[in-house]
PDB file of N, CA and C in Angstrom:
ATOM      1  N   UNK A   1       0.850  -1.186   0.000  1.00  0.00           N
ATOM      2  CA  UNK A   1       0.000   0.000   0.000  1.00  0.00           C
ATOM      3  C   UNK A   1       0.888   1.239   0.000  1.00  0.00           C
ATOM      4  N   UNK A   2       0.445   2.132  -0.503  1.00  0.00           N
ATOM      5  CA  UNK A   2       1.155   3.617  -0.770  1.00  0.00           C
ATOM      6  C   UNK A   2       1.238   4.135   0.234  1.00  0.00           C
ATOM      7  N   UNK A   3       2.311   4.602   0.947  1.00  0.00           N
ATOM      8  CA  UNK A   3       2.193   5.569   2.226  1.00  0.00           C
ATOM      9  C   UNK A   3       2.381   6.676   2.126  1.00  0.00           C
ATOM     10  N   UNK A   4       3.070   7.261   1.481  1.00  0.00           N
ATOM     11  CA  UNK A   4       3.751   9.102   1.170  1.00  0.00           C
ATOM     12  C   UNK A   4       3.263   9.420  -0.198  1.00  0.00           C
ATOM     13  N   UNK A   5       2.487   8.670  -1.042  1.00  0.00           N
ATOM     14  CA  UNK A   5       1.970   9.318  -2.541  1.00  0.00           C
ATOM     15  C   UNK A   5       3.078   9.783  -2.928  1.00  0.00           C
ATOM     16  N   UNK A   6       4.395   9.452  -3.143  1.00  0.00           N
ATOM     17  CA  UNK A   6       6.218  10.581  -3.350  1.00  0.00           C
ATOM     18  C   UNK A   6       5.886  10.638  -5.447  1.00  0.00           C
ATOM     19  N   UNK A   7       5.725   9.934  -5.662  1.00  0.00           N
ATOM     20  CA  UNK A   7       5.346  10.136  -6.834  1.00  0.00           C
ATOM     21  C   UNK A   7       4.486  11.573  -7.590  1.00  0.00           C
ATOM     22  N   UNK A   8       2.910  11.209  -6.951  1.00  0.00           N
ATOM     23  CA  UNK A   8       2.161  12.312  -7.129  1.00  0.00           C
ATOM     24  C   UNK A   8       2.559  13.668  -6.490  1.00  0.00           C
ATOM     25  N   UNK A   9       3.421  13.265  -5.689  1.00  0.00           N
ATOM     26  CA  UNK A   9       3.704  14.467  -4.599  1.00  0.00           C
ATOM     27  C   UNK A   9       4.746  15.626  -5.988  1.00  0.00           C
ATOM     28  N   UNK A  10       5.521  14.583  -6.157  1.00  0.00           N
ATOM     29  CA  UNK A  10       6.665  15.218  -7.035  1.00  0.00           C
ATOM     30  C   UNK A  10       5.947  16.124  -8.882  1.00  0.00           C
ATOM     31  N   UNK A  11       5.336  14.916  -8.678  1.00  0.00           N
ATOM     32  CA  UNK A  11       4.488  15.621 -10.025  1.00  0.00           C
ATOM     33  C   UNK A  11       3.765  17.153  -9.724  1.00  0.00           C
ATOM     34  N   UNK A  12       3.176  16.720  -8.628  1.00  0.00           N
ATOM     35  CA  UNK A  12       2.550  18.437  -7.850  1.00  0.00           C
ATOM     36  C   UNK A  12       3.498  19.626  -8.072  1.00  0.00           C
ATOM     37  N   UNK A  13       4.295  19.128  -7.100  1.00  0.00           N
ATOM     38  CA  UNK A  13       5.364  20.161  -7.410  1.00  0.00           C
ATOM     39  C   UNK A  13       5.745  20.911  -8.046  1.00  0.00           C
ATOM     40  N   UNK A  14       6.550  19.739  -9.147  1.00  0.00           N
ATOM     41  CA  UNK A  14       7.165  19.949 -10.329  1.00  0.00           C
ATOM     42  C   UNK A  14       6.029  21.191 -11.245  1.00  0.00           C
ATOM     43  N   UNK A  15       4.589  20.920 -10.675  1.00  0.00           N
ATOM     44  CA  UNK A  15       4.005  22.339 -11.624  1.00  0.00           C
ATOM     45  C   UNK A  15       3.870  23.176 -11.794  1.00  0.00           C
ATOM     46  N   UNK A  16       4.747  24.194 -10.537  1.00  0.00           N
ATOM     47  CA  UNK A  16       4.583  25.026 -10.169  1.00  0.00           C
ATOM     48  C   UNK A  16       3.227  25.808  -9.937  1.00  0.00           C
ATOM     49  N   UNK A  17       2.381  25.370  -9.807  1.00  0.00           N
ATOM     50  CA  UNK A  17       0.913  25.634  -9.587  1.00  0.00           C
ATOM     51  C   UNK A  17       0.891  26.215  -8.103  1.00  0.00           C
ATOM     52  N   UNK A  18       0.198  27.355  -7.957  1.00  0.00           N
ATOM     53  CA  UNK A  18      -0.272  27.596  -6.971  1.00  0.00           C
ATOM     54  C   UNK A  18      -1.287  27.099  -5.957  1.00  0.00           C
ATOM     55  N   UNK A  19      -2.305  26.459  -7.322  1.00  0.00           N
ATOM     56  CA  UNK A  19      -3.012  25.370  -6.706  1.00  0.00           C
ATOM     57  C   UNK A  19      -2.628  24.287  -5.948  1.00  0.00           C
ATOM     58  N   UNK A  20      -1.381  23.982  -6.257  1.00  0.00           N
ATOM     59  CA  UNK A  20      -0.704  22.866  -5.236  1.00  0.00           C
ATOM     60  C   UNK A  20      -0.604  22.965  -3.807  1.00  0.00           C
ATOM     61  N   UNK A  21      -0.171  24.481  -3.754  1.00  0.00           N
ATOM     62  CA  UNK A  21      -0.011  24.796  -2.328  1.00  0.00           C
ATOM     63  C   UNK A  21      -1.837  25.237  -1.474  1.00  0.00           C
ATOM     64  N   UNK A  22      -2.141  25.391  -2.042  1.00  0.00           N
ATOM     65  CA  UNK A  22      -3.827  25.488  -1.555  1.00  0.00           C
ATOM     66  C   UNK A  22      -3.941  24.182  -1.071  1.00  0.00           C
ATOM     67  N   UNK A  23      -3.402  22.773  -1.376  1.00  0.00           N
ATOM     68  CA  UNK A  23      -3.703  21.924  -0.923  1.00  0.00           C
ATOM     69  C   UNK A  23      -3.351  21.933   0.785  1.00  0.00           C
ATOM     70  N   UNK A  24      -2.349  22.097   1.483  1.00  0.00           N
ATOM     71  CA  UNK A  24      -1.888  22.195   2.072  1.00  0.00           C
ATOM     72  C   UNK A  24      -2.568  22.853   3.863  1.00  0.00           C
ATOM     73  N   UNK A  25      -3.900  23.738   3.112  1.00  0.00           N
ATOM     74  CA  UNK A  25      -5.018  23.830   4.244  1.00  0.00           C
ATOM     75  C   UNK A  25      -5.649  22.831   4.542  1.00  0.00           C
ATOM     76  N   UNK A  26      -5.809  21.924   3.946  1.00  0.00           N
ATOM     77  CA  UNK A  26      -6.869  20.850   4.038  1.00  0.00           C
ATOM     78  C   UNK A  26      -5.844  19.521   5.068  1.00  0.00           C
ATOM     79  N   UNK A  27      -7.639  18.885   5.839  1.00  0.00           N
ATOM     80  CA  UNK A  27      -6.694  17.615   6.663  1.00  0.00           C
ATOM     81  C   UNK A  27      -5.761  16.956   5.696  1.00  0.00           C
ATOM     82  N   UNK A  28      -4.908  16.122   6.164  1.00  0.00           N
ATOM     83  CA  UNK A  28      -4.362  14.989   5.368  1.00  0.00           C
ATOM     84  C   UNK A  28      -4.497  14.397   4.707  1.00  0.00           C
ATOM     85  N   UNK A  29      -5.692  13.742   4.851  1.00  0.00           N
ATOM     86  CA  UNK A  29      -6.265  12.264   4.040  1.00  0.00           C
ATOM     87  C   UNK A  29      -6.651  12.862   2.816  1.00  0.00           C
ATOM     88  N   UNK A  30      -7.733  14.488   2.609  1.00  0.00           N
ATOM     89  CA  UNK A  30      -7.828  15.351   2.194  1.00  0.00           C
ATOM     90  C   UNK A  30      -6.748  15.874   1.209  1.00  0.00           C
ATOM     91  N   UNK A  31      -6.378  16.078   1.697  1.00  0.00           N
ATOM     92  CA  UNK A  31      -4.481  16.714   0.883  1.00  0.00           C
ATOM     93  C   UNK A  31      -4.115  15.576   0.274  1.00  0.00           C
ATOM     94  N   UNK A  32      -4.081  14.699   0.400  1.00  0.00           N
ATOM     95  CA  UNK A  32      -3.196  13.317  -0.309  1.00  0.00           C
ATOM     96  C   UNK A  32      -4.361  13.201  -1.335  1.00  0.00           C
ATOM     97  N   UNK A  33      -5.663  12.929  -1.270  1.00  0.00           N
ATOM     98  CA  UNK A  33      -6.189  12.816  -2.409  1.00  0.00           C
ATOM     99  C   UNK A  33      -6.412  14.016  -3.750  1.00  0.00           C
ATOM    100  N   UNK A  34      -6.109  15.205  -3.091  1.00  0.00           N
ATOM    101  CA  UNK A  34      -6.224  16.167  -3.607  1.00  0.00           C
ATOM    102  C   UNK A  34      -4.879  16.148  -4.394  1.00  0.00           C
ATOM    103  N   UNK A  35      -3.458  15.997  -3.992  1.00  0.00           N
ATOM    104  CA  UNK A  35      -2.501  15.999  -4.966  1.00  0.00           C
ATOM    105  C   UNK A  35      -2.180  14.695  -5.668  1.00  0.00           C
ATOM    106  N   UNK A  36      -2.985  13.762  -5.947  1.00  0.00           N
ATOM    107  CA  UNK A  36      -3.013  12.392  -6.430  1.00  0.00           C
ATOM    108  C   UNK A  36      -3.914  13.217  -7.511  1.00  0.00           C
ATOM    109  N   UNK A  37      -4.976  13.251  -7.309  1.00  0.00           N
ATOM    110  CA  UNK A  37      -6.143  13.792  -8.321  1.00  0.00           C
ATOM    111  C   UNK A  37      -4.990  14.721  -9.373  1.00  0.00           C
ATOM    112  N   UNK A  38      -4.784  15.980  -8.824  1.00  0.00           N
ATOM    113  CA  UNK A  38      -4.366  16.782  -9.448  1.00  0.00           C
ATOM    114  C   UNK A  38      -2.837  16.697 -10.601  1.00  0.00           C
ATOM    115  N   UNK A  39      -2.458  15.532  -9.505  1.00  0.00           N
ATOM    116  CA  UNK A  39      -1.169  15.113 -10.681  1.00  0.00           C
ATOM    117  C   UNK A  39      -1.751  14.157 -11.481  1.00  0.00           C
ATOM    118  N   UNK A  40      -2.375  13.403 -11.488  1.00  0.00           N
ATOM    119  CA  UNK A  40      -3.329  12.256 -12.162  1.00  0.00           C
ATOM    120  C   UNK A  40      -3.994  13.221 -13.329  1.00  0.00           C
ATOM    121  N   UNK A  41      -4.476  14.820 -13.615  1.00  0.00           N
ATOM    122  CA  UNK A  41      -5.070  15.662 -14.523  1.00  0.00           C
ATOM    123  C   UNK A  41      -4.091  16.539 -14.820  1.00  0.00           C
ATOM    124  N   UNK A  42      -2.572  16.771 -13.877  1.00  0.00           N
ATOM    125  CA  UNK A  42      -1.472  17.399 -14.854  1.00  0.00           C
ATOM    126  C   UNK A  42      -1.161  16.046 -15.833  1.00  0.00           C
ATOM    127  N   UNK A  43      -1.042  15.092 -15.763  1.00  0.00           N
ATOM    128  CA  UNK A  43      -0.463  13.940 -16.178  1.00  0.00           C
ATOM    129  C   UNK A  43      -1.294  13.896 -18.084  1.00  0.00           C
ATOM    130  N   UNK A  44      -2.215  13.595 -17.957  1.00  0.00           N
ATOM    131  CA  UNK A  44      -2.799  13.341 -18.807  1.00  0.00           C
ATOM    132  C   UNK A  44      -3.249  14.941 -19.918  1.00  0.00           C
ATOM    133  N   UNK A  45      -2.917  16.218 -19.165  1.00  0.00           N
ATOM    134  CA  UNK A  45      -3.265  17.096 -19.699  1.00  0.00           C
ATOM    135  C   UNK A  45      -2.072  17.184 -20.462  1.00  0.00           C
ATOM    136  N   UNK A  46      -0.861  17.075 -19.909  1.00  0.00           N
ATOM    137  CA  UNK A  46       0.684  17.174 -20.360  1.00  0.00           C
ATOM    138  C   UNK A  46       0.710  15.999 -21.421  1.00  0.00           C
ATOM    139  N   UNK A  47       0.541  14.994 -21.364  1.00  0.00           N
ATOM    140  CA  UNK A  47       0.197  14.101 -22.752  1.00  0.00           C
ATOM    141  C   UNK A  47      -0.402  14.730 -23.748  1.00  0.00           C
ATOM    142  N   UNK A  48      -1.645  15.192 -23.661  1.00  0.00           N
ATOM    143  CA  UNK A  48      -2.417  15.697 -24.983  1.00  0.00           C
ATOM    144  C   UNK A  48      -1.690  16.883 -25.232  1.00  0.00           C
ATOM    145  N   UNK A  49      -1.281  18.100 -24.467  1.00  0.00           N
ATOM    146  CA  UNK A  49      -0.588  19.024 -24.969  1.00  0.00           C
ATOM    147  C   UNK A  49       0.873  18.906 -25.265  1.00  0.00           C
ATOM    148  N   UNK A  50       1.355  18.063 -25.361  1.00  0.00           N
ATOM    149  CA  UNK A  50       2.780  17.742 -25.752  1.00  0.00           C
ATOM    150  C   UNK A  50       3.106  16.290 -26.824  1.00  0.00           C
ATOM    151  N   UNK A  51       1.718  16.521 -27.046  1.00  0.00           N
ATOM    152  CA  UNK A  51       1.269  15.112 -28.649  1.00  0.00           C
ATOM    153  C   UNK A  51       1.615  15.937 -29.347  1.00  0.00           C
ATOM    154  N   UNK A  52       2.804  15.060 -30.725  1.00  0.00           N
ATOM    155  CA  UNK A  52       2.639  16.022 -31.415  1.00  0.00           C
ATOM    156  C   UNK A  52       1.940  16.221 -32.665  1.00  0.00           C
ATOM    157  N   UNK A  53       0.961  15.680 -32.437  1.00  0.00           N
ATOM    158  CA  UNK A  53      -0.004  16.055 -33.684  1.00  0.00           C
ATOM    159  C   UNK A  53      -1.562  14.768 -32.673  1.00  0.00           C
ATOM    160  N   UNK A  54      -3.044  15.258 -33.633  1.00  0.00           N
ATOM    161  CA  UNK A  54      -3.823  14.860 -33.004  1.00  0.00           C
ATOM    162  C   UNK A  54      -4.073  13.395 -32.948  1.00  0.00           C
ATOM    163  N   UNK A  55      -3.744  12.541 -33.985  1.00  0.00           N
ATOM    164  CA  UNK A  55      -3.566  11.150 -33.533  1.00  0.00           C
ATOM    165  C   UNK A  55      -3.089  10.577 -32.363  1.00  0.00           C
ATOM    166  N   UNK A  56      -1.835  11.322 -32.084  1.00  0.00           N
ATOM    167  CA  UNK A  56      -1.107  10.896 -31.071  1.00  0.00           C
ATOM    168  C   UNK A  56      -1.922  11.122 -29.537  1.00  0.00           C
ATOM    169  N   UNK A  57      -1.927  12.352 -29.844  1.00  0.00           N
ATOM    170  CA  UNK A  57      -2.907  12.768 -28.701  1.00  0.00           C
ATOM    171  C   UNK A  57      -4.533  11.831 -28.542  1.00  0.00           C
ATOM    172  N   UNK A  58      -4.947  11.461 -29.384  1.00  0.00           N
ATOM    173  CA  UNK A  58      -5.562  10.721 -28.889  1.00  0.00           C
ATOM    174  C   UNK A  58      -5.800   8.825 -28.614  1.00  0.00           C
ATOM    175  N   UNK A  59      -4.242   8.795 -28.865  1.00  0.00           N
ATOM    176  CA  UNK A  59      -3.366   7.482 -28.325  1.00  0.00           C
ATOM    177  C   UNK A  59      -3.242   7.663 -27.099  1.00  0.00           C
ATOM    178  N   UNK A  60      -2.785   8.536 -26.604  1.00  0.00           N
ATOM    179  CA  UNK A  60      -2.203   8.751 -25.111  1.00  0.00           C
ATOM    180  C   UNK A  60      -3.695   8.827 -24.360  1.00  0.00           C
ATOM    181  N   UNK A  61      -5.251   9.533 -25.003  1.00  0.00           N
ATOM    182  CA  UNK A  61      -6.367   9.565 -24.086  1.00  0.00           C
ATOM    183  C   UNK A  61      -6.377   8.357 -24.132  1.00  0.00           C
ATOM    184  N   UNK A  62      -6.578   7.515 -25.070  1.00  0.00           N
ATOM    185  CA  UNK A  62      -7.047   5.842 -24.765  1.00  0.00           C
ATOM    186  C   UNK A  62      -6.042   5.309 -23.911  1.00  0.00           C
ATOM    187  N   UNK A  63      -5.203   5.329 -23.884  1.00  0.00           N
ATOM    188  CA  UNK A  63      -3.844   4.971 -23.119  1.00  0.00           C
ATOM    189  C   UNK A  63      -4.391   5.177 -21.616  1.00  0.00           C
ATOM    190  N   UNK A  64      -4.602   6.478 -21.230  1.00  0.00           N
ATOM    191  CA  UNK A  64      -4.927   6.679 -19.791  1.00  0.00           C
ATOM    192  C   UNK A  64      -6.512   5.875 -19.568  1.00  0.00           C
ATOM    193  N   UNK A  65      -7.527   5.979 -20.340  1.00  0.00           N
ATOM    194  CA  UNK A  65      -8.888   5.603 -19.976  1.00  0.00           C
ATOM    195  C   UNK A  65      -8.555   3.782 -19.559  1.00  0.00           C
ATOM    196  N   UNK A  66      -7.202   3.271 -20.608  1.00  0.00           N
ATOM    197  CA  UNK A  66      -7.092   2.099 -20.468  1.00  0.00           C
ATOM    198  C   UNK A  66      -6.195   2.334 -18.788  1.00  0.00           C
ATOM    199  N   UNK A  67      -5.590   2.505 -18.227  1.00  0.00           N
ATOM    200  CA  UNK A  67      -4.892   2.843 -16.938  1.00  0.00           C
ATOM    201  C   UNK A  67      -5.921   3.068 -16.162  1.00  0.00           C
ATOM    202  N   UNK A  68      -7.111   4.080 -16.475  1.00  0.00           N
ATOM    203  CA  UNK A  68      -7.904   3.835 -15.252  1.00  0.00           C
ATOM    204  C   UNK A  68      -8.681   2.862 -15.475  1.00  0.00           C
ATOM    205  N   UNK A  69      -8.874   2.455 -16.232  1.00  0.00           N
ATOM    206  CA  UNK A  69      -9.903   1.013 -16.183  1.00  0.00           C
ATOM    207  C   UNK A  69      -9.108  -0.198 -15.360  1.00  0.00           C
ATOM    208  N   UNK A  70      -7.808  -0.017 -15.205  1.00  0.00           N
ATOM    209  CA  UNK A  70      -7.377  -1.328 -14.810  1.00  0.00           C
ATOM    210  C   UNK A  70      -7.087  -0.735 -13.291  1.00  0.00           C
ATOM    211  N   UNK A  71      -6.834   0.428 -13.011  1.00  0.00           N
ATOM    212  CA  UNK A  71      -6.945   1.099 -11.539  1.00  0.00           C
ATOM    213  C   UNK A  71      -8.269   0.049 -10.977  1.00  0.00           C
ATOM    214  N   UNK A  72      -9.366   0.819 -11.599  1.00  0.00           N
ATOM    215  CA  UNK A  72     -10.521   0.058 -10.436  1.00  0.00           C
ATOM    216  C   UNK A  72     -10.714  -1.545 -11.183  1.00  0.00           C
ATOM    217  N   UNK A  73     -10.088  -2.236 -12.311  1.00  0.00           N
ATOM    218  CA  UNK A  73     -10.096  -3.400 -12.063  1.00  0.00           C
ATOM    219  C   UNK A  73      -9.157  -4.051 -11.100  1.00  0.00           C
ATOM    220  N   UNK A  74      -7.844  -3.169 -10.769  1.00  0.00           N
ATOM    221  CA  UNK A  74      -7.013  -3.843  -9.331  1.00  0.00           C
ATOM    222  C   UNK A  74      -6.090  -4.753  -9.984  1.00  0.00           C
ATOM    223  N   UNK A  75      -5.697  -4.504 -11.635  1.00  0.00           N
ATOM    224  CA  UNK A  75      -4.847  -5.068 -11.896  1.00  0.00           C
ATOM    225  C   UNK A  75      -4.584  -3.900 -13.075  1.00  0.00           C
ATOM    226  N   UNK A  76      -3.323  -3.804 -12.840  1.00  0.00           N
ATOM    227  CA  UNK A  76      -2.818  -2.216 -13.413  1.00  0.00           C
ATOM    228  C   UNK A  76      -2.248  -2.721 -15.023  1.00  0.00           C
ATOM    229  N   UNK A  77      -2.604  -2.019 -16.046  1.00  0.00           N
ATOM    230  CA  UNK A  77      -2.569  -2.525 -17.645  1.00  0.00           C
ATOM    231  C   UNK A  77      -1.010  -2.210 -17.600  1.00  0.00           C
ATOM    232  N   UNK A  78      -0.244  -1.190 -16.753  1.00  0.00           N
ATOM    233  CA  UNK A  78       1.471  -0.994 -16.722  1.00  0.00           C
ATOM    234  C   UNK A  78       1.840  -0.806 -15.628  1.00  0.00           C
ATOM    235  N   UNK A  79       2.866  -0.224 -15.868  1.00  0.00           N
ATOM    236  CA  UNK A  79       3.346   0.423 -14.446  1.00  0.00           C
ATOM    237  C   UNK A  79       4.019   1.400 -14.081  1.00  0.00           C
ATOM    238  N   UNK A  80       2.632   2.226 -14.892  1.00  0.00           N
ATOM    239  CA  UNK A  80       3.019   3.356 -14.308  1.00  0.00           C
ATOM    240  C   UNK A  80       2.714   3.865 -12.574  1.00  0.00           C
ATOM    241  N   UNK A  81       4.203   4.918 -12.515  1.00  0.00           N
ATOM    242  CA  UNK A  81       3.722   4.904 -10.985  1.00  0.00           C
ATOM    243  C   UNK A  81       2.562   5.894 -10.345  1.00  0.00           C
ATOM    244  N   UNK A  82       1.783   6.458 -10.732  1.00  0.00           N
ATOM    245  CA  UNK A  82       0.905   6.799 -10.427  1.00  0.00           C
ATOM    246  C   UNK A  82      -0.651   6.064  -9.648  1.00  0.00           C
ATOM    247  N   UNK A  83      -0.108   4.544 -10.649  1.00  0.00           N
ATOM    248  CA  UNK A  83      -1.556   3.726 -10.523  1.00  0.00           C
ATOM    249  C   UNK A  83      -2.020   3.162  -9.164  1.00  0.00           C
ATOM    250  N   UNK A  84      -0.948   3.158  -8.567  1.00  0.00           N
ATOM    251  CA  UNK A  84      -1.017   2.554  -6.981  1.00  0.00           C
ATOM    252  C   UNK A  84      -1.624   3.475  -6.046  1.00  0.00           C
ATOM    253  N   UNK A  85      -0.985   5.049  -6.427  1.00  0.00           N
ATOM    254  CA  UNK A  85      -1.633   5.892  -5.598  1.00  0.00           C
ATOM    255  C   UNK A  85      -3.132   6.622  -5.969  1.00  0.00           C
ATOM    256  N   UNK A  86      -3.309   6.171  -7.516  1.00  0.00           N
ATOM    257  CA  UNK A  86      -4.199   6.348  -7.594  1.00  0.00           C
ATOM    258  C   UNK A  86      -5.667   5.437  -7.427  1.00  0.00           C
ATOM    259  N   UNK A  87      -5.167   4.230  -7.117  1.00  0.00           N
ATOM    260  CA  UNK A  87      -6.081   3.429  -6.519  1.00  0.00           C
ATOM    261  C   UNK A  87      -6.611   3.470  -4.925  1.00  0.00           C
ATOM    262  N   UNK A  88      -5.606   3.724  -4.465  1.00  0.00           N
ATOM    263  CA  UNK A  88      -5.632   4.019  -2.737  1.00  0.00           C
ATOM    264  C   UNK A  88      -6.613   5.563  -2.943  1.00  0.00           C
ATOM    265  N   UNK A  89      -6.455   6.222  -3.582  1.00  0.00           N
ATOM    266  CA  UNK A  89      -7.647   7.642  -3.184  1.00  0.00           C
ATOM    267  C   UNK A  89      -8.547   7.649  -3.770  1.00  0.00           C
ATOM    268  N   UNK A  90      -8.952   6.214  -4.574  1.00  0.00           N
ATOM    269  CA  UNK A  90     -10.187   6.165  -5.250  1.00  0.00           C
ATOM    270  C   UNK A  90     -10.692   5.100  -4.548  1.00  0.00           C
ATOM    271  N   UNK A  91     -10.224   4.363  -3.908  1.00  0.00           N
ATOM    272  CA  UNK A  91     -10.893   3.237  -2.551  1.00  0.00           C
ATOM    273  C   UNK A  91     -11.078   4.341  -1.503  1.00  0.00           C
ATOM    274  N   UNK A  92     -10.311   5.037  -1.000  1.00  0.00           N
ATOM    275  CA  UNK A  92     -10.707   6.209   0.037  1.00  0.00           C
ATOM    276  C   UNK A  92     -11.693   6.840   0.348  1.00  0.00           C
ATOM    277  N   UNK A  93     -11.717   6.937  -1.161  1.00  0.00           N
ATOM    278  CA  UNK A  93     -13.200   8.779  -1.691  1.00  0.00           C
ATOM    279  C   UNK A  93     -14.053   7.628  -2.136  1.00  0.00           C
ATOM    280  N   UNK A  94     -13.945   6.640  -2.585  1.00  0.00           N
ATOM    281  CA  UNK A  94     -15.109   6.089  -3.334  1.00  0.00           C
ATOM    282  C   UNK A  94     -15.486   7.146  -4.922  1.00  0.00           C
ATOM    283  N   UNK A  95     -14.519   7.136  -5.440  1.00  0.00           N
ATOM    284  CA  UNK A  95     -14.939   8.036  -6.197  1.00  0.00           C
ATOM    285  C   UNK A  95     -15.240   7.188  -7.414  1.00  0.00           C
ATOM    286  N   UNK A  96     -16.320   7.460  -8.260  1.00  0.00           N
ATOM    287  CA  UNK A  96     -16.971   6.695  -9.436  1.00  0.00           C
ATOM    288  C   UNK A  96     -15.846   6.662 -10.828  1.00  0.00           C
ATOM    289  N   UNK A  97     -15.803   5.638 -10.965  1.00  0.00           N
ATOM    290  CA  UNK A  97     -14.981   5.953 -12.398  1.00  0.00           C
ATOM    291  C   UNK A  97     -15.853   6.993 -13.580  1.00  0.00           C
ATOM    292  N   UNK A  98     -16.460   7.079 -13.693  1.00  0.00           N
ATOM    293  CA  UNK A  98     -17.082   8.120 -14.618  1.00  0.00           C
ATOM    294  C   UNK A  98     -16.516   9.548 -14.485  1.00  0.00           C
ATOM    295  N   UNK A  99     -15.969  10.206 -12.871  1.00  0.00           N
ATOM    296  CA  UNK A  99     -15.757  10.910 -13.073  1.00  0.00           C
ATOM    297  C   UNK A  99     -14.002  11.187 -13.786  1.00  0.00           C
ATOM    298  N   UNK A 100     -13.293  10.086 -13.934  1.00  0.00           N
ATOM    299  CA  UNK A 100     -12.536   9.968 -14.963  1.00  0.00           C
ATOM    300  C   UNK A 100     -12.424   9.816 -16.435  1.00  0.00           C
ATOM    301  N   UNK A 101     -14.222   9.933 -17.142  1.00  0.00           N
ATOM    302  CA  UNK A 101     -13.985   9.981 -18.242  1.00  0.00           C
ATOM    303  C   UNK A 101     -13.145  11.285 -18.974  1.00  0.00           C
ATOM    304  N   UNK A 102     -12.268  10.889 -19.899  1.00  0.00           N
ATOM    305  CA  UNK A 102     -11.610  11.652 -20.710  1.00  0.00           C
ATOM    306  C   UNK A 102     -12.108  11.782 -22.140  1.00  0.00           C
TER     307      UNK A 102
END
């Protein structure tokens, strides 16, 4: 099981977003899902805007829809490191896969 999210954490970061640090009011459990989420939508936004042309870009959406499908199937299609922590804050929140459609 994921204990420090260091992955998503780093991705946060790395965005220099101000929004990142807004996380940082909120409880814990709170905050950890909040910078999982948010690197989980830099992640996939940084794919489509750094495709370089629109095919590609929409290789990389099927690519992720296939990653979260295997998130809540509990057997991860790679390995990327995101998928672990993003399974732990979607067992947490209970959050619906729908709201991951891309």
């Amino acid at each position: 099981m994921v204990s420090n999210f260091s992955y998503s954490q780093e991705i946060a970061k790395k965005s220099g977003s101000n929004f990142y640090l807004s996380f940082f009011f909120l409880p814990k459990e709170k905050k950890e899902g909040m910078i999982v989420i948010y690197a989980f939508s830099r992640l996939v936004d940084d794919a489509v805007d750094e495709a370089p042309n629109e095919a590609t870009a929409k290789k990389e959406i099927k690519l992720w829809r296939e990653r979260v499908e295997s998130c809540y199937a509990g057997s991860f299609k790679d390995a990327h490191p995101i998928l672990p922590e993003l399974k732990v804050i979607v067992e947490r929140f209970q959050i619906l896969k729908t709201i991951f459609w891309i």
